[in-house]
Protein backbone atom coordinates (compact mmCIF):
# COMPACT_ATOMS: atom_id res chain seq x y z
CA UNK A 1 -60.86 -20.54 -3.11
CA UNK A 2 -61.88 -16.90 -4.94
CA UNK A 3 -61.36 -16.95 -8.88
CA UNK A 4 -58.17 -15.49 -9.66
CA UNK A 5 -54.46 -15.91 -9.98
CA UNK A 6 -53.07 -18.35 -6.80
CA UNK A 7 -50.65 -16.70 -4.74
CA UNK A 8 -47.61 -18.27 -3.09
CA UNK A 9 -49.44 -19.62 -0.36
CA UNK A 10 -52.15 -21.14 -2.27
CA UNK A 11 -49.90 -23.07 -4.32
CA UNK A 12 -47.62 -24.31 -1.49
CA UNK A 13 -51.11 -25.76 -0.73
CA UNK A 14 -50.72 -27.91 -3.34
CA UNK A 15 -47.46 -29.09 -2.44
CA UNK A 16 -48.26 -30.09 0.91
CA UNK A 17 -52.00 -29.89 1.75
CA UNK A 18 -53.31 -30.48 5.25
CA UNK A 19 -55.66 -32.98 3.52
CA UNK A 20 -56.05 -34.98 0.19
CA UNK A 21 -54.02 -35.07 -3.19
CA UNK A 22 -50.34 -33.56 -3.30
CA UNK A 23 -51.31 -31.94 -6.67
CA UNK A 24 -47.97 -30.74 -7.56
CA UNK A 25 -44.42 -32.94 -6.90
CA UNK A 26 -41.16 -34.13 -8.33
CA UNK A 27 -42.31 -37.22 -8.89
CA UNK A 28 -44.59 -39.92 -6.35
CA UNK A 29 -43.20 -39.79 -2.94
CA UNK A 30 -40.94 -36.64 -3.06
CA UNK A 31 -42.13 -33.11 -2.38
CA UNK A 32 -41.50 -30.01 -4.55
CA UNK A 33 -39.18 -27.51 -3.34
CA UNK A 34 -41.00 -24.74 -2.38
CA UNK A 35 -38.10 -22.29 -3.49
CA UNK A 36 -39.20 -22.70 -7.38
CA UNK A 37 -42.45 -20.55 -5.93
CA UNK A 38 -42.80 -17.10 -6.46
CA UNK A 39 -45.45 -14.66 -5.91
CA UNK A 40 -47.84 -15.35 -8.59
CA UNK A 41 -45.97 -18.56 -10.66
CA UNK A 42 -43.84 -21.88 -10.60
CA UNK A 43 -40.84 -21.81 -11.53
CA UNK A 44 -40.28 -25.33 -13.64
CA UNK A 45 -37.03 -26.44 -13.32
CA UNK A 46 -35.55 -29.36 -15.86
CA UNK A 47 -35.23 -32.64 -15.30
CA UNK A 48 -32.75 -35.39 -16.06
CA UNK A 49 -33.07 -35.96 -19.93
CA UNK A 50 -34.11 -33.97 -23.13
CA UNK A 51 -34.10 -34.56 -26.89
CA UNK A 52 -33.42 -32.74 -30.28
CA UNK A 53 -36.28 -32.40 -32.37
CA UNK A 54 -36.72 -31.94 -35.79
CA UNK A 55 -39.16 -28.67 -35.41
CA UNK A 56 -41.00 -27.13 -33.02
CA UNK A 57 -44.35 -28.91 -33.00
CA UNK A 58 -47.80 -29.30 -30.72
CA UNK A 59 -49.71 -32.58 -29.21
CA UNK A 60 -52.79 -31.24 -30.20
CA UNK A 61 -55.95 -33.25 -29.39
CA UNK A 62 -55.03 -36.78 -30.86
CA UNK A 63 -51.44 -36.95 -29.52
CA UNK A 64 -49.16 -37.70 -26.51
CA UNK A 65 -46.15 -36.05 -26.08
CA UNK A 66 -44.16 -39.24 -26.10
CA UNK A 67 -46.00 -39.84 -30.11
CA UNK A 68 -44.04 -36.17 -30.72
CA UNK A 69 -40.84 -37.59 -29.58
CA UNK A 70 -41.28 -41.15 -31.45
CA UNK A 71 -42.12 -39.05 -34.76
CA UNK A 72 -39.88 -35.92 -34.42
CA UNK A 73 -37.32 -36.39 -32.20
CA UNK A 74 -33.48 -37.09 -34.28
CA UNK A 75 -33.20 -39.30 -31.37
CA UNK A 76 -36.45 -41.07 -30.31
CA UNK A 77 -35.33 -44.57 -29.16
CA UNK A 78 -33.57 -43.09 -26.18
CA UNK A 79 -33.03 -39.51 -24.48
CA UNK A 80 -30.13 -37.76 -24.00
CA UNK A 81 -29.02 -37.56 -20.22
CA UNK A 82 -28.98 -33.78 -18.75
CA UNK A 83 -27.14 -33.84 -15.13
CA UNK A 84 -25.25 -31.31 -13.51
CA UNK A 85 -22.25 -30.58 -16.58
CA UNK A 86 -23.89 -27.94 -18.54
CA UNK A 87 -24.69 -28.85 -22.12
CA UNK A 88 -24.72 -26.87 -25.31
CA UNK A 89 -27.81 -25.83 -26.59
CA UNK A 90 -27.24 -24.29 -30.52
CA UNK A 91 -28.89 -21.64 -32.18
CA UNK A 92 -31.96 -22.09 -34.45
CA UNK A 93 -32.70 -25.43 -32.73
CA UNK A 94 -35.18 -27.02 -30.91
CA UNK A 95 -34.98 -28.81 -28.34
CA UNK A 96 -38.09 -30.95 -25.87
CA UNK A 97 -37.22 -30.86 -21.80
CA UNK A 98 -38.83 -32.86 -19.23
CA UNK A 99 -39.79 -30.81 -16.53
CA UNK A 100 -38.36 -32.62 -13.54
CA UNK A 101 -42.53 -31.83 -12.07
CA UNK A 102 -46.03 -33.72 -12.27
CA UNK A 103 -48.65 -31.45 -12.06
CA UNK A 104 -51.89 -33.54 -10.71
CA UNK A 105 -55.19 -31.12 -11.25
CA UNK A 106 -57.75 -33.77 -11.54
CA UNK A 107 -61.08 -33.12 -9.87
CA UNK A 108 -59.98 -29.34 -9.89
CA UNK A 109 -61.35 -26.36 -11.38
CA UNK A 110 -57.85 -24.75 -11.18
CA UNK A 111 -55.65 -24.36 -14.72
CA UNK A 112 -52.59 -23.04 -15.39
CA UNK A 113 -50.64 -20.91 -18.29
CA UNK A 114 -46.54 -20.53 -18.91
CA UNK A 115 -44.19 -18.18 -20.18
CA UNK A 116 -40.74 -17.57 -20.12
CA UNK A 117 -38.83 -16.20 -17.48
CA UNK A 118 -38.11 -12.51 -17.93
CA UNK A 119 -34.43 -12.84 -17.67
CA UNK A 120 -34.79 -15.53 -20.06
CA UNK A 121 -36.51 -13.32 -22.91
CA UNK A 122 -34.25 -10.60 -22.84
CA UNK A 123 -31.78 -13.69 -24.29
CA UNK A 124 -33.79 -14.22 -27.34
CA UNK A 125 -35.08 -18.34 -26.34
CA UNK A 126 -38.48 -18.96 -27.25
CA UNK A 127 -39.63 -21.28 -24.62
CA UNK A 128 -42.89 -23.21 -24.41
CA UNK A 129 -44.67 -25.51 -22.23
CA UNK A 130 -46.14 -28.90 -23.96
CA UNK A 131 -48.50 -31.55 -22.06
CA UNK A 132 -50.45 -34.22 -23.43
CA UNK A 133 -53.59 -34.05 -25.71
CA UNK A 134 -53.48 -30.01 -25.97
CA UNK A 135 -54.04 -28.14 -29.28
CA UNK A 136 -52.20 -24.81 -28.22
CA UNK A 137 -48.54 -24.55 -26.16
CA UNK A 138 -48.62 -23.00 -22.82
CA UNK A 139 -51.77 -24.40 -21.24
CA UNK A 140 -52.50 -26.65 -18.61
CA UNK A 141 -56.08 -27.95 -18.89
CA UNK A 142 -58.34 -28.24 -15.50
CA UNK A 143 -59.04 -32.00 -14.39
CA UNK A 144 -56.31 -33.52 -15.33
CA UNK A 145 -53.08 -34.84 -14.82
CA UNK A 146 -49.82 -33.69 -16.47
CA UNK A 147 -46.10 -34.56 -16.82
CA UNK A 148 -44.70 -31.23 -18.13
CA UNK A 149 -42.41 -30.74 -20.87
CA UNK A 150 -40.68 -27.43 -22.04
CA UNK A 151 -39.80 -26.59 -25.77
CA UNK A 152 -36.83 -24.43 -25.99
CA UNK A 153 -35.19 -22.78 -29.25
CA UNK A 154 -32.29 -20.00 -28.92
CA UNK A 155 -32.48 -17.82 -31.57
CA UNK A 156 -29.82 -15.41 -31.12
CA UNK A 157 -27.36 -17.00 -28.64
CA UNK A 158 -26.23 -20.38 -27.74
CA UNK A 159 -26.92 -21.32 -24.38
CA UNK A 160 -25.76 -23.62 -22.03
CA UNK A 161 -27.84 -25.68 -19.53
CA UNK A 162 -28.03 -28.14 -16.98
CA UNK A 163 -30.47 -30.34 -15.08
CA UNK A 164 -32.63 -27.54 -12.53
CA UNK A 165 -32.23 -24.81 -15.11
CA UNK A 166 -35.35 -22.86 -14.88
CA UNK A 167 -36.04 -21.09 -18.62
CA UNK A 168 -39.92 -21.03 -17.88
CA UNK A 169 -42.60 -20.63 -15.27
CA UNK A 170 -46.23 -21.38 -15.10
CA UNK A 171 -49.20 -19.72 -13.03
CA UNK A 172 -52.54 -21.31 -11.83
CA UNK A 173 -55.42 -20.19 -11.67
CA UNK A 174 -59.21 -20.77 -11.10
CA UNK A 175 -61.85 -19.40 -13.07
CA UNK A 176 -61.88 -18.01 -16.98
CA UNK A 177 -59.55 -15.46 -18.00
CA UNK A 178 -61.93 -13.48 -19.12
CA UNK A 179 -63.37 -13.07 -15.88
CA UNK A 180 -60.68 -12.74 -13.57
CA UNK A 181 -59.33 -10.17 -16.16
CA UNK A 182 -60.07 -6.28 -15.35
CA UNK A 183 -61.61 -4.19 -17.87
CA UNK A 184 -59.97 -0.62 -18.39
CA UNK A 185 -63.51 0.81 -16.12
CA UNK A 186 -63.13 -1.82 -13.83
CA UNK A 187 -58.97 -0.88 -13.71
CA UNK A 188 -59.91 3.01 -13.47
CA UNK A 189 -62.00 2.52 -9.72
CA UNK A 190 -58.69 1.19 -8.06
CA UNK A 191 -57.77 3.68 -5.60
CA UNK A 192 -54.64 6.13 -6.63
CA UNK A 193 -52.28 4.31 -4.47
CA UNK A 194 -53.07 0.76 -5.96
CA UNK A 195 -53.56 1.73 -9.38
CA UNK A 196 -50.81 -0.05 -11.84
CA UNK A 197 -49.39 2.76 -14.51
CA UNK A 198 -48.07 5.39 -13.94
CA UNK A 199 -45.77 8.41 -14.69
CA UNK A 200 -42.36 9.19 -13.79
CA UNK A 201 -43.65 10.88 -11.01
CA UNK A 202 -45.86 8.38 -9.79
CA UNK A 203 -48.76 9.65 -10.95
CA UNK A 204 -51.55 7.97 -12.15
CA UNK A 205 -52.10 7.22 -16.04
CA UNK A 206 -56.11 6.66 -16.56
CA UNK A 207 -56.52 8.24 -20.20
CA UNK A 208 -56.58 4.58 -22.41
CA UNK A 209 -59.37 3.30 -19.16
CA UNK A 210 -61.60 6.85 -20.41
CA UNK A 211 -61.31 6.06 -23.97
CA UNK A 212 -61.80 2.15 -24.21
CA UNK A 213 -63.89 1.29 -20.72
CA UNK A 214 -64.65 -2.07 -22.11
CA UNK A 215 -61.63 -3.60 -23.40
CA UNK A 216 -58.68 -5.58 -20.92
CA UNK A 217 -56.03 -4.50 -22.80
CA UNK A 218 -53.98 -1.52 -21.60
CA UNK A 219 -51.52 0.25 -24.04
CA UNK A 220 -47.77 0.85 -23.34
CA UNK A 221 -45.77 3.14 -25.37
CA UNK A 222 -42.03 3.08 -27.01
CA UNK A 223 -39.72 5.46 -24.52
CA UNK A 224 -36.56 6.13 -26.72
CA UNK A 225 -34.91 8.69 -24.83
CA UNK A 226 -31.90 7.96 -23.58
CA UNK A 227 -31.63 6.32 -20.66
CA UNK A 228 -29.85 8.29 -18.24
CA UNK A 229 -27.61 5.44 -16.95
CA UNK A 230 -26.98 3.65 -19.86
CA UNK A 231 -26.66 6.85 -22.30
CA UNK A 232 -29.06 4.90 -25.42
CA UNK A 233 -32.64 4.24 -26.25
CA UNK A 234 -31.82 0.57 -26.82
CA UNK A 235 -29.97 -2.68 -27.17
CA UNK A 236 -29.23 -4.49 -30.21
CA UNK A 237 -28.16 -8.09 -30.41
CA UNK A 238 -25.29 -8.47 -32.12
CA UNK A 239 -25.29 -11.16 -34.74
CA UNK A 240 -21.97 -13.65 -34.61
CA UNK A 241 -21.51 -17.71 -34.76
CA UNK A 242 -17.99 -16.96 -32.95
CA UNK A 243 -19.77 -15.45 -29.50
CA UNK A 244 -19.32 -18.14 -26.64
CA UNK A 245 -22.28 -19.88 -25.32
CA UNK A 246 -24.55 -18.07 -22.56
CA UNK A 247 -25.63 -19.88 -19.24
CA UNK A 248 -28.46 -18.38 -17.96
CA UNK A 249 -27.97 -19.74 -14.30
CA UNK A 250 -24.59 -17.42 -14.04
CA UNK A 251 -25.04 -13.85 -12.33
CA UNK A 252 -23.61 -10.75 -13.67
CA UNK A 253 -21.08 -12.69 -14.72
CA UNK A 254 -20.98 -11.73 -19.24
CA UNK A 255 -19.58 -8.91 -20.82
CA UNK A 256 -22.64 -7.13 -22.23
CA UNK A 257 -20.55 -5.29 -25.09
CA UNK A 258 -19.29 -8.57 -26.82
CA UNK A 259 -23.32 -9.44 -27.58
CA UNK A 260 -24.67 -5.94 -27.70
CA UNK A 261 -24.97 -3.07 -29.51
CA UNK A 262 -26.25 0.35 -27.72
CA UNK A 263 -28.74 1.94 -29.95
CA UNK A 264 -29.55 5.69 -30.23
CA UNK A 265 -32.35 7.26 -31.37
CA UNK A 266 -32.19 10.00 -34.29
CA UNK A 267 -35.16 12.26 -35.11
CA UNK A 268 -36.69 10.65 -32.50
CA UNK A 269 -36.84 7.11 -33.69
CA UNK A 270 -35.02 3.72 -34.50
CA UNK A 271 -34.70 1.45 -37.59
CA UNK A 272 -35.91 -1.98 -36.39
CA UNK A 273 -34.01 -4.29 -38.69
CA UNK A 274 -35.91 -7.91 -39.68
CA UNK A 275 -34.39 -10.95 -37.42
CA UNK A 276 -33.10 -9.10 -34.84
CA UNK A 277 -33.31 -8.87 -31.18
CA UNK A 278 -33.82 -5.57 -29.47
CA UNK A 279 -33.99 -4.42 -25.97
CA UNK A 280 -36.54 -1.44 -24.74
CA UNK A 281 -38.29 0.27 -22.02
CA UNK A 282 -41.79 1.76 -21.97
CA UNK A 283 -42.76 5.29 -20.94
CA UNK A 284 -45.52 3.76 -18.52
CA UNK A 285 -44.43 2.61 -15.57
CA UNK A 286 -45.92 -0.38 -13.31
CA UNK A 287 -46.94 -0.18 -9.88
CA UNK A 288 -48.35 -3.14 -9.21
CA UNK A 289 -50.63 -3.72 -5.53
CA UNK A 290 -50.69 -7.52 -4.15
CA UNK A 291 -53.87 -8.53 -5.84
CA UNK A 292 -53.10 -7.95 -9.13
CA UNK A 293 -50.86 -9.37 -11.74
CA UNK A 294 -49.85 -8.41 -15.43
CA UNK A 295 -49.82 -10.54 -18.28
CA UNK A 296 -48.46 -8.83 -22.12
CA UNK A 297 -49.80 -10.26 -25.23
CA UNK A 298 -46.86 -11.70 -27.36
CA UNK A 299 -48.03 -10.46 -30.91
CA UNK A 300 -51.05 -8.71 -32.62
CA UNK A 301 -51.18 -7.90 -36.40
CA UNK A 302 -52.14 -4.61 -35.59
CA UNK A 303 -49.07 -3.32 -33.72
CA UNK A 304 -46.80 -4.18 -37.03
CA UNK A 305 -44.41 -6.71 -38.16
CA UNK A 306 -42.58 -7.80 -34.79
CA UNK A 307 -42.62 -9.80 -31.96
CA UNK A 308 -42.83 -8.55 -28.05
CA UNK A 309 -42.40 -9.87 -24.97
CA UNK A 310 -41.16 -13.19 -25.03
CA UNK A 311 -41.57 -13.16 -21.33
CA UNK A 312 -45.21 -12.04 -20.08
CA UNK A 313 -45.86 -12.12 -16.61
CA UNK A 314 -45.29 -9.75 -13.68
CA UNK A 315 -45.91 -10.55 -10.72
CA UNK A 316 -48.38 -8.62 -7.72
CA UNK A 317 -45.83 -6.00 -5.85
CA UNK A 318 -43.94 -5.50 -8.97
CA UNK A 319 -42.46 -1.65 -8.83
CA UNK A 320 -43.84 -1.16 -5.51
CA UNK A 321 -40.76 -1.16 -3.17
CA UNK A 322 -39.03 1.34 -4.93
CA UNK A 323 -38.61 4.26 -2.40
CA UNK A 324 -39.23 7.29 -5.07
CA UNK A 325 -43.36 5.39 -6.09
CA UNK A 326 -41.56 5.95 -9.21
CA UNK A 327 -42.78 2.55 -10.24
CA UNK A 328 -40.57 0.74 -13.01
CA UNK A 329 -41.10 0.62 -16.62
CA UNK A 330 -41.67 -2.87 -18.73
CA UNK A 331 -38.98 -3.73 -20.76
CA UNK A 332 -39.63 -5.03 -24.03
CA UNK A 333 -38.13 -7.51 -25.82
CA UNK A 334 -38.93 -6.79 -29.51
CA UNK A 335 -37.79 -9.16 -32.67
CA UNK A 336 -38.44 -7.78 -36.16
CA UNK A 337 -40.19 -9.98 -39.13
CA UNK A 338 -40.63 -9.57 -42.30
CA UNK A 339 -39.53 -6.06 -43.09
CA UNK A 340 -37.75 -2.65 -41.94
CA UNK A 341 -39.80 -0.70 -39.46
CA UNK A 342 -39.02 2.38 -37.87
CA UNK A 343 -40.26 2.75 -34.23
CA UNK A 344 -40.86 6.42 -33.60
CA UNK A 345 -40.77 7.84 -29.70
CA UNK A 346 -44.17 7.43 -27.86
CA UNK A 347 -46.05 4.56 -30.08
CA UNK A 348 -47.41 1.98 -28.81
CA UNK A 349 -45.74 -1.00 -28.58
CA UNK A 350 -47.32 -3.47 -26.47
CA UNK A 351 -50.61 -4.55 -24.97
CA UNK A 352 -50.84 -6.01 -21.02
CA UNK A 353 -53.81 -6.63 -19.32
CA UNK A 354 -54.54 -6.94 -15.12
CA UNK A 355 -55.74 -10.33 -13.78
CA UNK A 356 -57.23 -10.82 -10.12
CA UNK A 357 -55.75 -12.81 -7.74
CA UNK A 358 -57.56 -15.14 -6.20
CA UNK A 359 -55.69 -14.23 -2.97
CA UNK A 360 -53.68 -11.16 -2.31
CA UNK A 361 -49.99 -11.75 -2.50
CA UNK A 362 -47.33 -11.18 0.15
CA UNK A 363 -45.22 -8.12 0.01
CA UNK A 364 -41.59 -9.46 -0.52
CA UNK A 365 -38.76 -8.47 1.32
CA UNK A 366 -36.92 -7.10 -2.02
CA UNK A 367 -37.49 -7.33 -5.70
CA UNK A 368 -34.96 -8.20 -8.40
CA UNK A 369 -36.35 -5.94 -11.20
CA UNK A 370 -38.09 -2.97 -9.10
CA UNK A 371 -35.31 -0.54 -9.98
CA UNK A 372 -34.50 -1.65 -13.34
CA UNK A 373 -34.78 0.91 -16.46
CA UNK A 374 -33.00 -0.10 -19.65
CA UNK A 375 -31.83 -3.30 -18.23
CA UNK A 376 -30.52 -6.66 -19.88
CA UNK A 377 -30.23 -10.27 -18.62
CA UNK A 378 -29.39 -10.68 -15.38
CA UNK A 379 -26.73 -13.05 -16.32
CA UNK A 380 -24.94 -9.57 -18.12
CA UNK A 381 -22.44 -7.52 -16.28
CA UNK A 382 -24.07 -3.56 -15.51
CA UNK A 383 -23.65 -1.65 -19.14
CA UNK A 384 -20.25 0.69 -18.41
């Protein structure tokens, strides 16, 4: 197996391999359905119990997740059953998952790293993955075994869920990020009809690869004009304790005006107001070939006083089967901190970097997000 991202293939290898371990599974004996498995990640559905906890909070190196439940959890002693009735997740809380998956990587060189799901960011949950004896969230150490827990805490809405909700989904991979990561040189050989950005017209966008060679970490930029559908530069959450519940399994099924607010721009920029959710595109547009994938960097000082992407993966093929080579843009889901900032049209707004795959991925047969612009949840009704 080549260093890189594994593809589909590579990981249904690890549900059923011709010989040796079953490294992932539901639990000893039965299989994992290969549905959850998409062209660069696992989906990681929930299993059959959860708890409330006090605060959001890490193993670290000294601790199990079960010591985080006896210490933290309101409810330690027992868990609270999650079946198929939907339950009510509230705002501002957090709350511990099982994963209703083992992940068995012992004698391995391959490790793995989560995020939320895309449609899941544009709702405003922070959502983490927790395993044993791990000082950061999110990571899956190499040579090891590990029963997978999620940490989930709306912040806007309330949601509601049920046991096989998927909120996050985790990719493996073999090798260190830094290598299997593409420098902006590296990124700047790929032939013009593999290479990842570009324009509205499909053409190639190479300037930040000429002017930084050595870094990984490509630039995307604010677009605020208008979207032609939609008739706004962005989407505001709107802030309300009387707003019903969102459950994020249910297709274009909510009316997007009762928890958003269309935003305009004016002299070519926005106010972004402190604690709350917004919804943008970027002027960049992704393109992505089969053997590589895109991760975005959540936060950086340097950008200003917000939060992006909440969701950071896409996967190999991503804006490829559009028929105009348009490509599609990356929406971002920004949340303001401390202050007032005013996003002007054109600055940069968020960071993403290329990874190698350690096999190319299959070309799908369709893509949910290839012809998305200004877009929402898919759980949202189209903007009218």
């Amino acid at each position: 197996m080549s260093a890189g991202i594994l593809c589909a293939n590579q990981v249904k290898e690890l549900i059923s391999p011709r010989t040796g371990t079953i490294r992932l599974y539901k639990s000893p004996g039965h299989p994992f359905e290969e549905s959850k498995i998409s062209l660069s990640s696992i989906e990681l559905p929930f299993g059959s119990e959860y708890w409330e906890m006090k605060g959001s909070c890490r193993t670290g190196t000294e601790y199990k997740v079960a010591d985080l439940i006896r210490k933290y959890s309101l409810h330690p002693s027992e868990p609270k059953p999650l079946g198929r009735k939907p339950v009510l997740l509230r705002k501002n809380h957090v709350y511990l998952f099982k994963a209703d998956c083992e992940l068995d990587l012992t004698g391995t060189s391959v490790q793995g790293k989560a995020t939320g799901r895309s449609s899941i960011g544009r709702l405003d949950v922070l959502v983490r993955l927790l395993v044993d004896e791990s000082n950061t969230f999110d990571f899956v150490q190499k040579d090891k075994k590990h029963q997978l827990y999620i940490e989930v805490t709306p912040i806007t809405f309330d949601l509601e869920v049920k046991k096989g909700t998927v909120l996050s989904q985790l990719r493996l991979f073999k090798g260190r990020e830094q290598d299997i990561s593409l420098t902006l040189e590296e990124l700047s050989h790929e032939e013009d009809n593999n290479y990842p950005v570009v324009n509205e017209k499909g053409e190639p966008i190479k300037i930040p690869c000429e002017e930084q060679p050595n870094d990984i970490w490509f630039p995307f930029c604010l677009d605020l004009s208008p979207d032609k559908k939609v008739g706004c530069s962005a989407f505001a959450a709107k802030k309300s304790d009387r707003l019903p519940p969102i459950n994020p399994d249910k297709k274009n099924y909510y009316d997007p005006r009762k928890y958003w607010k269309p935003i305009k721009w004016k002299d070519n920029a926005i106010l972004l107001e402190t604690d709350r959710l917004y919804i943008m595109r970027s002027k960049e547009r992704l393109r992505i070939p089969g053997h590589l994938a895109l991760e975005c960097k959540s936060y950086t000082t340097q950008m200003g006083e917000w939060r992006i992407e909440y969701a950071g993966f896409a996967h190999p093929h991503f804006g490829r089967l559009r028929s105009d080579k348009r490509g599609a843009p990356i929406i971002f889901e920004v949340r303001g901190h401390n202050v007032p900032t005013i996003l002007t049209d054109g600055i940069p707004l968020g960071n993403v970097r290329f990874l190698r795959m350690s096999q190319s991925a299959k070309k799908p047969k369709k893509s949910t997000y290839d012809k998305q612009e200004l877009t929402l949840s898919k759980c949202f009704k189209a903007w009218a």
